[in-house]
PDB file of N, CA and C in Angstrom:
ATOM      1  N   UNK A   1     -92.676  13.850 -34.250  1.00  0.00           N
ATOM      2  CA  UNK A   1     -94.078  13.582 -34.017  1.00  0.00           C
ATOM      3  C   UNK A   1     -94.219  12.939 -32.640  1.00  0.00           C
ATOM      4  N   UNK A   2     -95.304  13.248 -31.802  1.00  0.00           N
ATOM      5  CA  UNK A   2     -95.168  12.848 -30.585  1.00  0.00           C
ATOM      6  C   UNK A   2     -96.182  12.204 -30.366  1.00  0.00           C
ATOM      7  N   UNK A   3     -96.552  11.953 -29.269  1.00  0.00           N
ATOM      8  CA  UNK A   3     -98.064  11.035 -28.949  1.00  0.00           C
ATOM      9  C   UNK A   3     -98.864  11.571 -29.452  1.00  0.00           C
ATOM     10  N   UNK A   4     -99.544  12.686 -28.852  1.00  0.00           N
ATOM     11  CA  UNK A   4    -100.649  13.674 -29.030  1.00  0.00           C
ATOM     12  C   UNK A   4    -100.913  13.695 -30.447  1.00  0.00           C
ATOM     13  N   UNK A   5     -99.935  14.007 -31.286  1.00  0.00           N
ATOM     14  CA  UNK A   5    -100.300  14.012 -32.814  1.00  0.00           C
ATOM     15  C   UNK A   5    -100.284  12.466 -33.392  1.00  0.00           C
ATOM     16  N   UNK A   6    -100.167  11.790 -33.131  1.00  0.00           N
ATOM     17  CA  UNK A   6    -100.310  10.479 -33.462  1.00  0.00           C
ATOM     18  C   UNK A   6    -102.142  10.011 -33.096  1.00  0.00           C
ATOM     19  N   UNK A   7    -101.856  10.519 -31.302  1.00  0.00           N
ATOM     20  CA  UNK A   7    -103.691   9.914 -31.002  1.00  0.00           C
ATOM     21  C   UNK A   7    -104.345  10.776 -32.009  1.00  0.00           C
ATOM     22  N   UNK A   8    -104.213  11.746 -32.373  1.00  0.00           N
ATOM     23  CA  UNK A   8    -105.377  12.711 -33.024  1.00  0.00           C
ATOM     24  C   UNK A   8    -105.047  12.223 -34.499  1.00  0.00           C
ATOM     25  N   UNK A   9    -104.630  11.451 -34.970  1.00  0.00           N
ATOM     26  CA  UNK A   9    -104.857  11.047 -36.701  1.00  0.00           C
ATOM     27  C   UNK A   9    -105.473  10.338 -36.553  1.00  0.00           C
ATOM     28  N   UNK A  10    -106.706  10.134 -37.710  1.00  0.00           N
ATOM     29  CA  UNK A  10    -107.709   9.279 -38.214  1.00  0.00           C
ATOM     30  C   UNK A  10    -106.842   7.954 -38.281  1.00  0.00           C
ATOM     31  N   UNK A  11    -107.601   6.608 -38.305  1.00  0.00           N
ATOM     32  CA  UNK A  11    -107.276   5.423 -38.469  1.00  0.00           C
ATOM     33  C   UNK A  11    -106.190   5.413 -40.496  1.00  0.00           C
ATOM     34  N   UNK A  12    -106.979   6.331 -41.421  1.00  0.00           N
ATOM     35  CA  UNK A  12    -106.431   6.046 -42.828  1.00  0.00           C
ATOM     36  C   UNK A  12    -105.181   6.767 -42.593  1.00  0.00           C
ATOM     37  N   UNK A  13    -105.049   7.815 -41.894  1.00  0.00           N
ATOM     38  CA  UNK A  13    -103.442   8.875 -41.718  1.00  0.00           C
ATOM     39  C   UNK A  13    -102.622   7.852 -41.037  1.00  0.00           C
ATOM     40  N   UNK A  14    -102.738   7.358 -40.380  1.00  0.00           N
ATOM     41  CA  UNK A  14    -101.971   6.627 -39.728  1.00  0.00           C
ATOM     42  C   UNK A  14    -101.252   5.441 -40.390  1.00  0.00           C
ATOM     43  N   UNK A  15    -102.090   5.089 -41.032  1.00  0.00           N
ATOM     44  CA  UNK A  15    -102.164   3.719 -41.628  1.00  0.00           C
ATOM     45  C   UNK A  15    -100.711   4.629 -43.330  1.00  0.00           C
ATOM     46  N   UNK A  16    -101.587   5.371 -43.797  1.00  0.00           N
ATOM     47  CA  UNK A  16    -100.668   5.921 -44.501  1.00  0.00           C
ATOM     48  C   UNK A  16     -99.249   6.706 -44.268  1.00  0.00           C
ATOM     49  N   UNK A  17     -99.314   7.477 -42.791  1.00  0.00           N
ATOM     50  CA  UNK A  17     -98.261   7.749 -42.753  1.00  0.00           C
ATOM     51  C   UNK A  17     -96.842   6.574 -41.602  1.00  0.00           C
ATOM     52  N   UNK A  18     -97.427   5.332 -41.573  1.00  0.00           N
ATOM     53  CA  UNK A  18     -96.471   4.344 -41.171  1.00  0.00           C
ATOM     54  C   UNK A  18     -95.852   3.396 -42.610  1.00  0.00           C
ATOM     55  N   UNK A  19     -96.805   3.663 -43.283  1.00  0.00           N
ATOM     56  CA  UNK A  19     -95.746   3.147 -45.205  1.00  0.00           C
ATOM     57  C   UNK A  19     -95.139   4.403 -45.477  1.00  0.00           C
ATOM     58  N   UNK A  20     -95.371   5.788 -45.340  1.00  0.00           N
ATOM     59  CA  UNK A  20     -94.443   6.448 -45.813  1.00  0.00           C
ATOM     60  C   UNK A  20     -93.151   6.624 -44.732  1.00  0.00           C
ATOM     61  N   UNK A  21     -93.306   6.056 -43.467  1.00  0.00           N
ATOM     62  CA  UNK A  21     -92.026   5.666 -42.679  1.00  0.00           C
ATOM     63  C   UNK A  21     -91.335   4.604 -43.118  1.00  0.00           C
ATOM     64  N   UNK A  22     -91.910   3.383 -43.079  1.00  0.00           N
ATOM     65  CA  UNK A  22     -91.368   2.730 -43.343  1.00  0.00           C
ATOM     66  C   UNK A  22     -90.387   2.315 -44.753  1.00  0.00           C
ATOM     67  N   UNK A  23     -91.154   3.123 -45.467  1.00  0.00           N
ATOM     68  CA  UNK A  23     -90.601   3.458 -46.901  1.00  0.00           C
ATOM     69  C   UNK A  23     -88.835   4.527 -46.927  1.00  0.00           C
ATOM     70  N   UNK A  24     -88.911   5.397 -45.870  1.00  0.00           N
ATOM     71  CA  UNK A  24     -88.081   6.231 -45.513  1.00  0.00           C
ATOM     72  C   UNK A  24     -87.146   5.083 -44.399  1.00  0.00           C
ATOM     73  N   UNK A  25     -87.279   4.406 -44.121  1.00  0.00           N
ATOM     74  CA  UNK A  25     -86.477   3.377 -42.826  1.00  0.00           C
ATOM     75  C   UNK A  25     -85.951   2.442 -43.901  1.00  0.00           C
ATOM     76  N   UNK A  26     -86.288   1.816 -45.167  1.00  0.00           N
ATOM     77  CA  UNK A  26     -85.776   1.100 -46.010  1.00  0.00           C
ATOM     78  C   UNK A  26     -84.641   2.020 -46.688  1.00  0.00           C
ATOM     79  N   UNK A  27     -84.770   3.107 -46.865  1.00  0.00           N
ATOM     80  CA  UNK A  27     -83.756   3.838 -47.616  1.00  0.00           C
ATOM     81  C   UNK A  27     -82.718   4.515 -46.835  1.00  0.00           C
ATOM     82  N   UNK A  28     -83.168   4.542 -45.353  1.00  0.00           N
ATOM     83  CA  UNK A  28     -82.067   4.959 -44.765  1.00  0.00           C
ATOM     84  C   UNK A  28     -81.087   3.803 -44.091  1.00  0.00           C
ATOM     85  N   UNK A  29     -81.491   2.498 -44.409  1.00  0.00           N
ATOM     86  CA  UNK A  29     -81.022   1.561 -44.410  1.00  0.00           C
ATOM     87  C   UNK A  29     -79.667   1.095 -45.292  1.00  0.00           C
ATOM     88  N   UNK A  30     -80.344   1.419 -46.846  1.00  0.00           N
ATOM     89  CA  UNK A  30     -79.723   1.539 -47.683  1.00  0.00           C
ATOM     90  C   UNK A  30     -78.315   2.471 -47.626  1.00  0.00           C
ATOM     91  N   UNK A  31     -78.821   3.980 -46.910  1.00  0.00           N
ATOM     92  CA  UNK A  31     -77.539   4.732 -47.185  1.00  0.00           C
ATOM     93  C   UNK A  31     -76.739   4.469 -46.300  1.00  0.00           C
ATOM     94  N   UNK A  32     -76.888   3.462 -44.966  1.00  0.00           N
ATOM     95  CA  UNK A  32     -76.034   3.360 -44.010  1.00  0.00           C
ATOM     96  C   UNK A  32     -75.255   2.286 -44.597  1.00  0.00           C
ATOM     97  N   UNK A  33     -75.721   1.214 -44.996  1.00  0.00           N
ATOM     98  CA  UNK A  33     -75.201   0.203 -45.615  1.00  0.00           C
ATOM     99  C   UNK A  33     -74.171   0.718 -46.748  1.00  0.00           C
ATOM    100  N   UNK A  34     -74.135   1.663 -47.555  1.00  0.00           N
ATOM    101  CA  UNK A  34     -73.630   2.061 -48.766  1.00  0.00           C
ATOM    102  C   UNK A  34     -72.543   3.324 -47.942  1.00  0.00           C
ATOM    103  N   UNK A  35     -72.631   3.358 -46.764  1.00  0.00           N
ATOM    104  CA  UNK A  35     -72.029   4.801 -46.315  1.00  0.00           C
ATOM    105  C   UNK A  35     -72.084   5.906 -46.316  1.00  0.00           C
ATOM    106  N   UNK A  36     -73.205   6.751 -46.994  1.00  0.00           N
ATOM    107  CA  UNK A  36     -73.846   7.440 -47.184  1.00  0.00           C
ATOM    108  C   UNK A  36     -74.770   7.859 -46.341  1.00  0.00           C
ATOM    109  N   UNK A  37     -74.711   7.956 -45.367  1.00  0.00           N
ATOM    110  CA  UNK A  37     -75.591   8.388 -44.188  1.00  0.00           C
ATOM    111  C   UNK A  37     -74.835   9.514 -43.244  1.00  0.00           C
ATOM    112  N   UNK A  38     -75.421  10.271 -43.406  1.00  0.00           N
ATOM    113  CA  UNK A  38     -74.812  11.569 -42.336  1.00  0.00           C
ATOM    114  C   UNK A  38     -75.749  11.950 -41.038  1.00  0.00           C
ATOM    115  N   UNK A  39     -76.602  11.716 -41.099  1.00  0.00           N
ATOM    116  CA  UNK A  39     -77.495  11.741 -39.711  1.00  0.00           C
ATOM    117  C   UNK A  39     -77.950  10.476 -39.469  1.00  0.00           C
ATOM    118  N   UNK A  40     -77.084   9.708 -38.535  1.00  0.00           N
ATOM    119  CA  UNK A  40     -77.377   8.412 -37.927  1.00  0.00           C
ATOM    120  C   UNK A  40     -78.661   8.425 -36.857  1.00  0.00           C
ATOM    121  N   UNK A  41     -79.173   9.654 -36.543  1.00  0.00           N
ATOM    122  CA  UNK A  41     -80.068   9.666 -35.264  1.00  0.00           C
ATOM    123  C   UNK A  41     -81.341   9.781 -36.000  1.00  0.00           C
ATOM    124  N   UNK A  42     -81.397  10.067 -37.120  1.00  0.00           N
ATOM    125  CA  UNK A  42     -82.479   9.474 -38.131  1.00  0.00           C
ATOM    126  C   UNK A  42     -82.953   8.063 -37.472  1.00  0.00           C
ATOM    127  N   UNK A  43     -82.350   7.765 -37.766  1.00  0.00           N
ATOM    128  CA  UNK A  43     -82.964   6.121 -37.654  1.00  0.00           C
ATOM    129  C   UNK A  43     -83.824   5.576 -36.434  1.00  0.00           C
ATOM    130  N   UNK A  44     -82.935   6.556 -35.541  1.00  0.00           N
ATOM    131  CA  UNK A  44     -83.188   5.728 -34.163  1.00  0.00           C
ATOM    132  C   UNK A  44     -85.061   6.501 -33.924  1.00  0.00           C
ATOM    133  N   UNK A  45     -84.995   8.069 -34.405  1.00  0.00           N
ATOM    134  CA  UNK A  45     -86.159   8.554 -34.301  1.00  0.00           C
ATOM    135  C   UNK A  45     -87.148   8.098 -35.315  1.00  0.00           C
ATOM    136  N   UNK A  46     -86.840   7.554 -36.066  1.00  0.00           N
ATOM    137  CA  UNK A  46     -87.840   6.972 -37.094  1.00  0.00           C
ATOM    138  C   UNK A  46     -88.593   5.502 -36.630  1.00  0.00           C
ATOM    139  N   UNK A  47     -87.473   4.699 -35.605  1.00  0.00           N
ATOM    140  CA  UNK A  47     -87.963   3.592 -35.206  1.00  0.00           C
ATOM    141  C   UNK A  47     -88.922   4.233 -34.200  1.00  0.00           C
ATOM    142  N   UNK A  48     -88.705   5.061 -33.288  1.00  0.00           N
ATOM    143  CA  UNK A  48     -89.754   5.350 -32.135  1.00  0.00           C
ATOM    144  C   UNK A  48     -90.990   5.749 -32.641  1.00  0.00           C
ATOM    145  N   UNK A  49     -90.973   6.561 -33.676  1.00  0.00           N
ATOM    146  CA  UNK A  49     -92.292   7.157 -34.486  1.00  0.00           C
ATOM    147  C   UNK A  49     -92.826   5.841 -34.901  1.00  0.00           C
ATOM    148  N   UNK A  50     -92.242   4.703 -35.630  1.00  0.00           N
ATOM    149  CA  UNK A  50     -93.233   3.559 -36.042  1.00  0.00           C
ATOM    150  C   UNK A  50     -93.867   3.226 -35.053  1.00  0.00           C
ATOM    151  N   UNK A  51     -92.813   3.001 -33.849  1.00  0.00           N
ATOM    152  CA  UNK A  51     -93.446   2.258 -32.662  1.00  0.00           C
ATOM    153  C   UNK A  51     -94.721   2.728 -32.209  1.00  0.00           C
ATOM    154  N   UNK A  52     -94.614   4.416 -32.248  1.00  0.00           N
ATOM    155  CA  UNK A  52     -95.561   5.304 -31.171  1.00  0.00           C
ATOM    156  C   UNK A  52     -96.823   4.523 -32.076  1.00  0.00           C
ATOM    157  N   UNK A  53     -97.207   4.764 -33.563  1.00  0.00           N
ATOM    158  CA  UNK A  53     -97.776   4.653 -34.840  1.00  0.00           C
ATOM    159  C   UNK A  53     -98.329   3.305 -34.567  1.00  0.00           C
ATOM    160  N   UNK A  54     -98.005   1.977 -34.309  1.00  0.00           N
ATOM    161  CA  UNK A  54     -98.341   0.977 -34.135  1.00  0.00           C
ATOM    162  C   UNK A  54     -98.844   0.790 -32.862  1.00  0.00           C
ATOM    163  N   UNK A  55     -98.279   1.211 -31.779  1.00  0.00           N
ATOM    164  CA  UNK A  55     -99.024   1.535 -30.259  1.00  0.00           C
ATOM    165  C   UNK A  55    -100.023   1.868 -30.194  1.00  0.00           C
ATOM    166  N   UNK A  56    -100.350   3.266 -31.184  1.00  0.00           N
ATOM    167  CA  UNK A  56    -101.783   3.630 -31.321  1.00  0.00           C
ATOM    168  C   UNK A  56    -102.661   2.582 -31.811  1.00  0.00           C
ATOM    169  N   UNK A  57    -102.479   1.931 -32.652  1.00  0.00           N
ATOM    170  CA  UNK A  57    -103.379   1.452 -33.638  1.00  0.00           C
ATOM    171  C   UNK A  57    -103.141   0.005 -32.697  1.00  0.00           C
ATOM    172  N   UNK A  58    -102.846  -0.234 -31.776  1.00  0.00           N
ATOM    173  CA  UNK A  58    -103.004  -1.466 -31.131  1.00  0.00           C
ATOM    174  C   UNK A  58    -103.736  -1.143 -29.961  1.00  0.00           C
ATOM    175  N   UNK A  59    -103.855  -0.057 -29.744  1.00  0.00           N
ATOM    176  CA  UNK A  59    -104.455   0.522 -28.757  1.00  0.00           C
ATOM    177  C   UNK A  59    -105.941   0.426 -28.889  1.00  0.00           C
ATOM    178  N   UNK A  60    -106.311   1.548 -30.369  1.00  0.00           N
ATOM    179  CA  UNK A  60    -107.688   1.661 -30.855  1.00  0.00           C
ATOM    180  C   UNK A  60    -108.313  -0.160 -31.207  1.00  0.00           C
ATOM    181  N   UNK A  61    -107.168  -0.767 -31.429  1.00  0.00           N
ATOM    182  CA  UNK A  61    -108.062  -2.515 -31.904  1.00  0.00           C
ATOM    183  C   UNK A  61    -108.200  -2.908 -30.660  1.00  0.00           C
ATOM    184  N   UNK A  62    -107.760  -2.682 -29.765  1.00  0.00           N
ATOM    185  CA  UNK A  62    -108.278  -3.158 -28.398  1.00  0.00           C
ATOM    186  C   UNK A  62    -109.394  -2.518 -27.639  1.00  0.00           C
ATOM    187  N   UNK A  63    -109.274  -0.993 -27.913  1.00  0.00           N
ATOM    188  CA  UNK A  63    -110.708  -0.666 -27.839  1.00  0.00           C
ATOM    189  C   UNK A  63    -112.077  -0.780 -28.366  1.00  0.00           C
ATOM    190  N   UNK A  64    -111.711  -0.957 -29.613  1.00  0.00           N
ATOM    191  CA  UNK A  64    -112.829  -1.404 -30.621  1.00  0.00           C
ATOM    192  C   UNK A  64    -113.387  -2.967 -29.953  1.00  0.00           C
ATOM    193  N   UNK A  65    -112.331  -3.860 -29.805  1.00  0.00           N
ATOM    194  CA  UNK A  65    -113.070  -5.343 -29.622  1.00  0.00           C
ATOM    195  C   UNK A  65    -113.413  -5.304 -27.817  1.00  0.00           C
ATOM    196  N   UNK A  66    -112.795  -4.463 -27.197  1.00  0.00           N
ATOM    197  CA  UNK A  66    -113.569  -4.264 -25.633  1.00  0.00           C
ATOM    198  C   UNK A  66    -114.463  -3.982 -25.530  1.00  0.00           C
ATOM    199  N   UNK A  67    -114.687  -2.836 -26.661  1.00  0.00           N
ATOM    200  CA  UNK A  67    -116.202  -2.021 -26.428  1.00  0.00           C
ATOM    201  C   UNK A  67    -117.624  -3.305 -27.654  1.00  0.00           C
ATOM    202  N   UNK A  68    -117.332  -4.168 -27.996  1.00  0.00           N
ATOM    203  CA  UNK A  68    -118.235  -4.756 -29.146  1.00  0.00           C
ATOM    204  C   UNK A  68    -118.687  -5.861 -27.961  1.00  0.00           C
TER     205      UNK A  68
END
């Protein structure tokens, strides 16, 4: 998922699809910890997607209280 599809989700997609990351970042936590992890680059792309995900939405609250 890249920028572009991130700016273009509604405030509720967003909001929903950073618990279903983060939900997926707890379990791949789990399988690294347990050894069970075969794609380690999971992780690293899952952290950038939260980040992009929270960037946005720090973005739009700063626009919202600039523009009020």
């Amino acid at each position: 998922m890249n920028a572009a599809d991130v700016r273009a989700m509604s405030d509720d997609q967003l909001k929903e699809e950073l618990l279903k990351l983060k939900k997926e970042q707890f379990n791949l936590r789990f399988q690294r910890a347990s050894g069970q992890l075969e794609n380690t680059a999971r992780i690293r792309k899952l952290r950038r997607t939260i980040a992009r995900i929270e960037t946005a939405r720090t973005e739009r609250s700063a626009q919202e209280s600039k523009g009020s």
